[in-house]
Structure formats: C-alpha cells, structure tokens
Protein backbone atom coordinates (compact mmCIF):
# COMPACT_ATOMS: atom_id res chain seq x y z
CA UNK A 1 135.90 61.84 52.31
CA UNK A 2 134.06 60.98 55.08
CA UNK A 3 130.54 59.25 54.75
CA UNK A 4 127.43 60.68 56.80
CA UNK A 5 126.69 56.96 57.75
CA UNK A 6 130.28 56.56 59.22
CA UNK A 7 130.24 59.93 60.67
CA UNK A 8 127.03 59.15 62.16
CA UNK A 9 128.02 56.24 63.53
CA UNK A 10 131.40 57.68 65.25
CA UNK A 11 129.51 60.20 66.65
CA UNK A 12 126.75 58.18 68.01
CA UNK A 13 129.04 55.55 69.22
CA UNK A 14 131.10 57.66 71.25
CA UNK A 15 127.41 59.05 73.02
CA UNK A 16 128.08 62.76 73.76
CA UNK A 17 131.26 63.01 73.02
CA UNK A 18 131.37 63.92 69.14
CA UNK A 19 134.65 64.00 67.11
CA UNK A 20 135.44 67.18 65.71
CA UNK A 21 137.08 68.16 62.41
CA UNK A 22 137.70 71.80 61.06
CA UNK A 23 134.67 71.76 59.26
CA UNK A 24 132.30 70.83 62.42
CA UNK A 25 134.02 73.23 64.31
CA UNK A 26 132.04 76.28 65.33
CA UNK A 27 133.47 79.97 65.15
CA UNK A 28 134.63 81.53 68.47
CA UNK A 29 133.80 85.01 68.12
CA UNK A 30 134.40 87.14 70.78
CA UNK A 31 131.76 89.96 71.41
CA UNK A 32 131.65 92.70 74.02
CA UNK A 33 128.70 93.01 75.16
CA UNK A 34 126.99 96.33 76.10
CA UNK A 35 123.95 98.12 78.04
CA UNK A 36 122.33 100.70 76.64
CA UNK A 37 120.18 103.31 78.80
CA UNK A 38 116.98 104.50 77.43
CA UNK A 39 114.99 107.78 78.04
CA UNK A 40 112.08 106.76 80.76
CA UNK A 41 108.86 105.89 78.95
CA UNK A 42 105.26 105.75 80.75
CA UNK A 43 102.05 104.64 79.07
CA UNK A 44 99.24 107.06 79.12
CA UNK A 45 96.92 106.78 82.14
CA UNK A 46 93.79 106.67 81.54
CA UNK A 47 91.99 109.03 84.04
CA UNK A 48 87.89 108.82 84.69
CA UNK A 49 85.78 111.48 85.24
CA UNK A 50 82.95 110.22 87.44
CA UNK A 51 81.12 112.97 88.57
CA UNK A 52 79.72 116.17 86.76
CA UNK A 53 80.39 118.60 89.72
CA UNK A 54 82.98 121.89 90.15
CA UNK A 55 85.63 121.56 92.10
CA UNK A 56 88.92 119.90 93.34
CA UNK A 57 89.09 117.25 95.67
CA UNK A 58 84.97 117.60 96.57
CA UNK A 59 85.16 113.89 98.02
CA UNK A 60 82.06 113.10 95.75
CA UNK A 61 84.37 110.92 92.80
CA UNK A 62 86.74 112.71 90.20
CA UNK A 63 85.75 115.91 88.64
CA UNK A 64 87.77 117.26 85.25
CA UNK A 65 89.54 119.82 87.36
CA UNK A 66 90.73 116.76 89.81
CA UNK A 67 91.55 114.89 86.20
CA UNK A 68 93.58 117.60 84.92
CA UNK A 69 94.85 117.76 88.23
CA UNK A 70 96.07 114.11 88.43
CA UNK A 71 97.78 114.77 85.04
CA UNK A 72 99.41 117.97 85.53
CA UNK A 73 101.22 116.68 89.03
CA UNK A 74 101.89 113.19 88.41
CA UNK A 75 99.57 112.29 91.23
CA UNK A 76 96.86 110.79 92.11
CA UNK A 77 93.57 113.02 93.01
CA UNK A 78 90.34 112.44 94.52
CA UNK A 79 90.61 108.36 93.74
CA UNK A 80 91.70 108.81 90.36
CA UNK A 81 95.03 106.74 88.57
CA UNK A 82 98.16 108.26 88.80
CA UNK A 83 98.75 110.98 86.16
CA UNK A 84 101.68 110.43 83.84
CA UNK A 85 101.68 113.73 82.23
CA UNK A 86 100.78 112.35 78.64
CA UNK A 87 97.06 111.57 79.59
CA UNK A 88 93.98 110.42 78.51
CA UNK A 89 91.10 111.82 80.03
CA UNK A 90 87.40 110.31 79.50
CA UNK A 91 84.54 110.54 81.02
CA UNK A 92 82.22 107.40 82.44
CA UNK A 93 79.94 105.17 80.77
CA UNK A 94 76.61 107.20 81.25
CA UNK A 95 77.71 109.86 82.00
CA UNK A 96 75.77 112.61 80.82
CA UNK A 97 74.88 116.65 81.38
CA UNK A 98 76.59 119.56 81.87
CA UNK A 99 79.23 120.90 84.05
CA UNK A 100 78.77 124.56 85.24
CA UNK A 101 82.46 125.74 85.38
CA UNK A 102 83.04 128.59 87.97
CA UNK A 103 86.28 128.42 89.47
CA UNK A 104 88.85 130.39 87.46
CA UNK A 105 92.17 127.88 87.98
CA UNK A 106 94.77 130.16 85.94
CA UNK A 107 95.50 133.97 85.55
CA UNK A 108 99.02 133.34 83.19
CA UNK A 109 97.72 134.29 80.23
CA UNK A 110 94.07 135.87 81.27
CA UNK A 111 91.50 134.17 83.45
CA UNK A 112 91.03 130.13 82.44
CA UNK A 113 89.36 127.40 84.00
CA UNK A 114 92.51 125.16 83.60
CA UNK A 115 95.97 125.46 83.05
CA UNK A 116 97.24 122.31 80.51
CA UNK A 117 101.08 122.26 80.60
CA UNK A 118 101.70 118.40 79.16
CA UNK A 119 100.22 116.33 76.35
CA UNK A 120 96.63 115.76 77.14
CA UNK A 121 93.56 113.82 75.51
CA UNK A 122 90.36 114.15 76.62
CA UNK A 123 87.83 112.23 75.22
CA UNK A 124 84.20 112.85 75.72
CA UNK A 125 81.48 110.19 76.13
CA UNK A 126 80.15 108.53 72.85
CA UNK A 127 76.63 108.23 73.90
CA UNK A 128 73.97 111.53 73.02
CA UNK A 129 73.31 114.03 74.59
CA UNK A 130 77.14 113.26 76.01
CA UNK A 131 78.68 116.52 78.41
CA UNK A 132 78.93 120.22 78.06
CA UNK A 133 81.22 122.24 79.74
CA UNK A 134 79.21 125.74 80.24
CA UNK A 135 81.00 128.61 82.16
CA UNK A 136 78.44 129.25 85.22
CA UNK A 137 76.35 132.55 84.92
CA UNK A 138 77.29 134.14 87.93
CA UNK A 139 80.94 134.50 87.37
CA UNK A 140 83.03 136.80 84.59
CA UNK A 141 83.82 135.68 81.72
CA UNK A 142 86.88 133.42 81.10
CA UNK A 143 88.04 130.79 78.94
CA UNK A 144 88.12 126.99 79.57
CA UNK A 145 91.76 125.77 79.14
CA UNK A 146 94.75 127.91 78.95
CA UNK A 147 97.53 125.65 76.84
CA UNK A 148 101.19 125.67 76.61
C-alpha cells in the first residue's frame, strides 16, 4: 500500500503530470445531452392608469379603457407598457376621484363598458377616498366589464 506522503510526493514531483492508478481514475460516463423547449412565459406588465378621463387614446396619459386596451392586444396604448395578456392594472400614486364611464365598448353578451378576454388584475389605489368607476347619467344602463 501506497503512503499519502509518497503519493504526495510522486505527484508533486512530477508537477502536473500526476500518476494514475485504478483507484484515482475518474469514471468516463458518456451522456447525451438534450434541449428541452418550454411553453413561452411573460411576466405580468404592470400597466398605469394616469388619468381619470373616458376614452381611448385621448392623448391626455392612460385611461382604464387604454389599460385594458394595452392588455387585451398585446400592445402598447396611449404611452402605456406593453400588455402581456396576464396583467396588472393599477392606478397612480394620488390618484383619486371618479371616472364617469359612458362609452359602451362591448355588445357580446349585453351592453358593457369593457370586454376582459385574458387574466387581468386590477388593483385600485390604497390611499382614501381612492377611485370610483360610476356609469355617466346620460347614457343607458350597462354593466362595467363583460368577462370570459
């Protein structure tokens, strides 16, 4: 049997070059291998409401109709981030009142303000008296979000 001070001092003494026996030598496995392809995967955009006003695409910051928007098409609307289609929507620090909804968005299933086809958060502000959406007095009645 075979020291570790002799063995030590073979090996050193030959500088890289180490003397191998069967029990030093390592395994030679052979292994394939192999990519895998995964489903696509987005993170959730986080889109900002900046602006209490009706409307898509007004030019005065992003409304919730332009955030829904952005979700719904994968786009990007009015300024906001690129919708991913699994979405969460939240309004902006301070922000605080009421939107007067008026424009009727879907008939599919009876009149609706919006139409929500993929997974969708929306979070409201956390400071009082925080938003309310109120369906304007001036058109017929309908309800806010149509979901499928």
């Amino acid at each position: 049997m075979l020291s570790w001070t002799r063995w030590l001092g073979e090996t050193v003494g030959r500088g890289n070059r180490c003397r191998r026996r069967s029990w030093y030598r390592p395994s030679r496995l052979k292994v394939q291998l192999e990519l895998e392809t995964l489903e696509e995967r987005q993170a959730p955009a986080v889109i900002t409401v900046t602006t209490l006003a009706e409307g898509l695409n007004t030019g005065n910051g992003v409304t919730l109709r332009d955030a829904i928007q952005a979700s719904e098409t994968h786009t990007s609307v009015d300024g906001s981030a690129v919708g991913t289609g699994n979405d969460i929507i939240q309004f902006a620090s301070g922000l605080t009142g009421t939107t007067h909804l008026s424009i009727i968005g879907d008939n599919s299933f009876g009149p609706s303000a919006f139409l929500i086809n993929d997974a969708l958060t929306v979070q409201g502000p956390t400071a009082s008296p925080g938003v309310t959406l109120q369906r304007d007095s001036t058109v017929a009645a309908f309800r806010f979000f149509t979901c499928r």
